[in-house]
Protein backbone atom coordinates (compact mmCIF):
# COMPACT_ATOMS: atom_id res chain seq x y z
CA UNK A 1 95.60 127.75 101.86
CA UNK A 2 93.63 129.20 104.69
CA UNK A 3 92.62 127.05 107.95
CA UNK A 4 89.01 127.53 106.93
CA UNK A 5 89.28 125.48 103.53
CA UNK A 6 90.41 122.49 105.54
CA UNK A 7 86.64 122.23 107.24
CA UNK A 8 85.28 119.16 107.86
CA UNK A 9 84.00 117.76 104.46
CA UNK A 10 87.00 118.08 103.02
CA UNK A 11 88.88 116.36 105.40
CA UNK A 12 86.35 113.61 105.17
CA UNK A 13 86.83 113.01 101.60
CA UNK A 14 90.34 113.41 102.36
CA UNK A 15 90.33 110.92 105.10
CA UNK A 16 88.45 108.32 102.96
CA UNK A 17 90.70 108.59 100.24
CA UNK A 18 94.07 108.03 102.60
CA UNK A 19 92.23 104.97 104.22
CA UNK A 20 92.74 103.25 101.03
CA UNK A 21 96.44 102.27 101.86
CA UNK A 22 96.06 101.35 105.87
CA UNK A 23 93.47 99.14 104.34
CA UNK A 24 96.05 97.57 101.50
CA UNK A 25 98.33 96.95 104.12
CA UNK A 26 95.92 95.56 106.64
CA UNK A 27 94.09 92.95 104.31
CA UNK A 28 96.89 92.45 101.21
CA UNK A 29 99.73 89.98 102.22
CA UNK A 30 101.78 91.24 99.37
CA UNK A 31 101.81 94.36 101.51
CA UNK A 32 101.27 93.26 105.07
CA UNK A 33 104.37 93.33 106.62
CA UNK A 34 102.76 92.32 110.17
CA UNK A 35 101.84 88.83 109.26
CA UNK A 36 98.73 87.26 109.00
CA UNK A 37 95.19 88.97 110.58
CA UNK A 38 95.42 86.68 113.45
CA UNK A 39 98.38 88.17 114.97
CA UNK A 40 97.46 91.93 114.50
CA UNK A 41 96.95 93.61 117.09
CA UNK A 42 93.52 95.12 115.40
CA UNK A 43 92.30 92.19 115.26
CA UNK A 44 93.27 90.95 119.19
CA UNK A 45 89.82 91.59 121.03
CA UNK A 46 87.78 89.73 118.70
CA UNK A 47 89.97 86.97 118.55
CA UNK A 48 90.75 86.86 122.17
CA UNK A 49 86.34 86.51 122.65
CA UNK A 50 85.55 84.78 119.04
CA UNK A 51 88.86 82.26 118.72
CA UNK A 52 87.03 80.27 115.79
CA UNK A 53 87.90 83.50 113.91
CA UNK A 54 91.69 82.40 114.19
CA UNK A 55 91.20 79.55 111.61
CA UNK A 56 89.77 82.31 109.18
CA UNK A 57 92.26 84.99 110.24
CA UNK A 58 95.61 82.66 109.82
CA UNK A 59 95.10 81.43 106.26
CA UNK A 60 95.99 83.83 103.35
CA UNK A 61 94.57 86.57 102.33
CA UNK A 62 94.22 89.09 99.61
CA UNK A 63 92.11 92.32 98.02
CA UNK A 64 90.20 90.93 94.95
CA UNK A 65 91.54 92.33 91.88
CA UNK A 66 94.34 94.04 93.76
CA UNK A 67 96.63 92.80 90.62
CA UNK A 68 94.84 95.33 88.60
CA UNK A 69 95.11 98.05 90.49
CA UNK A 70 96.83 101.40 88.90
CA UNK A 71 96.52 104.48 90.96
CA UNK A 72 93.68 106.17 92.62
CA UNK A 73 91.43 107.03 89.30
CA UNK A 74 89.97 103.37 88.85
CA UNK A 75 89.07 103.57 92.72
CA UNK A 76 87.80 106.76 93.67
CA UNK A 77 85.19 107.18 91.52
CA UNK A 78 81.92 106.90 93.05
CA UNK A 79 78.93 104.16 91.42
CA UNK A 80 76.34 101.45 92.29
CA UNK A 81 76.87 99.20 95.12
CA UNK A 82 74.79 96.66 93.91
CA UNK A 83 76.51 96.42 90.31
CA UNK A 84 79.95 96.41 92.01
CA UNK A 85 79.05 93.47 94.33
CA UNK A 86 78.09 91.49 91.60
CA UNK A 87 80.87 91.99 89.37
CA UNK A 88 83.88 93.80 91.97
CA UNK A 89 85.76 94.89 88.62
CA UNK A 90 88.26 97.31 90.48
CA UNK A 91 90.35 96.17 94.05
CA UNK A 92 88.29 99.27 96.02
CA UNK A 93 84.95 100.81 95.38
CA UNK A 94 83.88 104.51 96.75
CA UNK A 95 79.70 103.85 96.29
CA UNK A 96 77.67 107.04 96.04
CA UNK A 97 76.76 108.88 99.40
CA UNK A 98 73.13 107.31 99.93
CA UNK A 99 74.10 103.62 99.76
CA UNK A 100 75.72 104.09 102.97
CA UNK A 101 79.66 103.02 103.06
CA UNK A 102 82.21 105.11 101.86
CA UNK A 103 84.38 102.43 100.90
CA UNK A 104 83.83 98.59 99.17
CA UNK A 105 86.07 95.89 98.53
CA UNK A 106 86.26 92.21 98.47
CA UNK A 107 89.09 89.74 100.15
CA UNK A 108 90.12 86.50 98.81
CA UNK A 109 90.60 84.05 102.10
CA UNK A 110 92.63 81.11 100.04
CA UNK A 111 92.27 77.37 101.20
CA UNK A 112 94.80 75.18 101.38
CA UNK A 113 92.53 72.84 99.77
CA UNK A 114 91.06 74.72 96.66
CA UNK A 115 93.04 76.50 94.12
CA UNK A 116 89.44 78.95 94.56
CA UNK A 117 89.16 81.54 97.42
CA UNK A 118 86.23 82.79 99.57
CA UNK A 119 84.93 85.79 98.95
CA UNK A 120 84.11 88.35 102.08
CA UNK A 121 82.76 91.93 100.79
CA UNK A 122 84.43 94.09 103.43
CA UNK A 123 82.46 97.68 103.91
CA UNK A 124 84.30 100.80 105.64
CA UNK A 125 82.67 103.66 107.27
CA UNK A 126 85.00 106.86 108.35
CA UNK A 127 83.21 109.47 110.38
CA UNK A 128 85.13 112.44 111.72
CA UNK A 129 82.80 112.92 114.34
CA UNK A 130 81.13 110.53 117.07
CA UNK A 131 78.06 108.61 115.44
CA UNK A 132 74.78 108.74 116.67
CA UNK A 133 74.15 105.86 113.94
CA UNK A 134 76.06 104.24 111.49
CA UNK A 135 75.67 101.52 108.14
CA UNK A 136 76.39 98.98 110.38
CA UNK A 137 73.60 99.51 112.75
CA UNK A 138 70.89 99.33 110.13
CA UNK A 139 72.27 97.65 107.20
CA UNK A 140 70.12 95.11 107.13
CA UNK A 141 66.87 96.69 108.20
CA UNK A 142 66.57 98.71 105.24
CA UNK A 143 63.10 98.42 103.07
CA UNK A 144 63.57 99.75 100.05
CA UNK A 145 64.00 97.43 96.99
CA UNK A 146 67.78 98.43 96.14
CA UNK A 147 68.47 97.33 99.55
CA UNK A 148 66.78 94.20 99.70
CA UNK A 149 68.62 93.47 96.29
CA UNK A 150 71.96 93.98 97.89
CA UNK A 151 71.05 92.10 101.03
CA UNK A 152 69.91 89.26 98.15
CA UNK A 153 73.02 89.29 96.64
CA UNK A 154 74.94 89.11 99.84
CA UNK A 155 73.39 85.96 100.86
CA UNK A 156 73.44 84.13 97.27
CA UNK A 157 77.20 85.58 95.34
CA UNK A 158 78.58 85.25 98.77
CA UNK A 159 76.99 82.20 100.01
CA UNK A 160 80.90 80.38 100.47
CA UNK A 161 81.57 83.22 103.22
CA UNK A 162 78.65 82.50 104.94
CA UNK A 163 79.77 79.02 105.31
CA UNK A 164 83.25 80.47 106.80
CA UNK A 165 80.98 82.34 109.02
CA UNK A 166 81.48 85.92 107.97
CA UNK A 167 79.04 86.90 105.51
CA UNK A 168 80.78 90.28 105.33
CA UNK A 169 83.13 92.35 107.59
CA UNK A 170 82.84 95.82 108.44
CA UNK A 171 85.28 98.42 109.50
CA UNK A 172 83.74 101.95 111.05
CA UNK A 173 86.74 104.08 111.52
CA UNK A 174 86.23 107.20 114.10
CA UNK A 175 89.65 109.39 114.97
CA UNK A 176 90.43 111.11 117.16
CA UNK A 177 87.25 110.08 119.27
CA UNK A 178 87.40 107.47 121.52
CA UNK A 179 83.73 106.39 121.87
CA UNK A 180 82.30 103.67 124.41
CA UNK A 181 81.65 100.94 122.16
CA UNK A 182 83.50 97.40 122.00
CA UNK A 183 86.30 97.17 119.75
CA UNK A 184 84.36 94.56 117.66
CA UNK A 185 80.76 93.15 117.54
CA UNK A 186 79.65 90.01 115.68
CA UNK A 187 76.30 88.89 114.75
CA UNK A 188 75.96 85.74 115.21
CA UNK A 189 72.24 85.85 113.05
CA UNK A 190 73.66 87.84 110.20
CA UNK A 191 77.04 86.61 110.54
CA UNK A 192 78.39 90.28 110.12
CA UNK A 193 82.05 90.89 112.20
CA UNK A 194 82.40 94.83 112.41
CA UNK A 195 86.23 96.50 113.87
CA UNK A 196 86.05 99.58 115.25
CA UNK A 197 89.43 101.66 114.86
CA UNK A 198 89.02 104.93 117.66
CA UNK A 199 91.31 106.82 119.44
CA UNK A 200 92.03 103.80 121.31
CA UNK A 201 93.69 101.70 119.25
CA UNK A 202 94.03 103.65 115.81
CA UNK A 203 97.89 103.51 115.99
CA UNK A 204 97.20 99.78 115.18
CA UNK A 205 96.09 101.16 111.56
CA UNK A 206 96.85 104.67 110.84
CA UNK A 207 100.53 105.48 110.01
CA UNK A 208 101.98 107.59 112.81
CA UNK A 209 102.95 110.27 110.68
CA UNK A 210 99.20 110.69 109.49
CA UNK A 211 98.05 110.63 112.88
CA UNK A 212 100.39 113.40 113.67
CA UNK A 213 98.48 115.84 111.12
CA UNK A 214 95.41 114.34 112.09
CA UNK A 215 96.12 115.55 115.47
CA UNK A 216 97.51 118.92 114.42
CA UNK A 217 94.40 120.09 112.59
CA UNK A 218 92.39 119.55 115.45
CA UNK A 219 94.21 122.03 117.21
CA UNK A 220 92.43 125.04 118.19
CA UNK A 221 92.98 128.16 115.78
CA UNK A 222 93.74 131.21 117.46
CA UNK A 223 91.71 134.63 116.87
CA UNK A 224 95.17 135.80 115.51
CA UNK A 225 95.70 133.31 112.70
């Protein structure tokens, strides 16, 4: 395969689908081998700034549905955000282009005292390229009527995390750039807590071995090749 069928599009949809496992590991404690959220080091900035988060962050937690999970066909193909919110039938969602995310899933954060667990939807963004805006600065700004649906059923389905204090949790994911933006932001209105995995701190996430590819297709090709 030529250098020019790896351009960037493909390596997007690439990228997206590998995220899928960083992000098993990061929020599944079946397959977090780090320990709980509050002692990754992804996580260190916000909780350094925001240490309320640590009560959240050091109970257990899970992906919704993760039990049902069996390969990458019942979570790569692409649908309605709105119908998965309200009924999160697979353990990771891939919405269609327009809604805005590339990827959707929902974490359990069990209590010690409730055999139920609150629900956070957790959106990811992956850009390839520095952002000049992403979902996360407009998500809730929107004025259509499919947006103001989702934004509905954010604040009634998921009214239990908004009583934790995350309503939902975003990751935007930009490698190799490192851009000048805080590692986190949280909105204290909205209740929204967004990590930003750069060049700065992507090691926390991304296996080395991908980042070593990663970092070998941006390379340069010479005239010759």
């Amino acid at each position: 395969m030529g250098r020019a069928a790896w351009d960037t599009s493909h390596l997007g949809k690439l990228f997206e689908r590998y995220l899928i496992y960083p992000l098993s590991e990061l929020f599944d404690e079946e397959k977090n081998t780090k320990g709980h959220l509050d002692v990754h080091k992804l996580f260190s900035r916000c909780l350094a700034e925001e240490d309320w988060l640590a009560q959240v962050f050091s109970r257990r937690i899970t992906i919704y549905n993760s039990g049902s999970r069996v390969g990458l066909q019942n979570i790569c193909g692409k649908g309605d955000l709105l119908s998965y919110l309200e009924d999160p039938k697979e353990s990771f969602f891939m919405p269609v282009k327009e809604t805005g995310p590339d990827i959707v899933f929902v974490i359990n954060v069990h209590q010690s005292n409730s055999s139920e667990p609150i629900r956070i939807p957790v959106f990811v963004q992956s850009k390839n390229l520095p952002p000049e805006r992403t979902f996360f600065d407009n998500q809730h700004h929107k004025s259509s009527e499919k947006r103001n649906r989702i934004i509905e059923c954010l604040k009634t389905k998921y009214q239990p995390a908004r009583n934790l204090g995350i309503s939902s949790m975003g990751m935007l994911v930009i490698y190799p750039y490192k851009i000048k933006l805080p590692q986190y932001s949280y909105d204290e209105d909205t209740q929204e807590l967004t990590i930003i995995v750069d060049g700065a701190n992507a090691r926390d996430f991304i296996h080395k071995d991908v980042i070593a590819v990663l970092d070998a297709l941006k390379q340069p090709t010479s005239k010759n090749e």
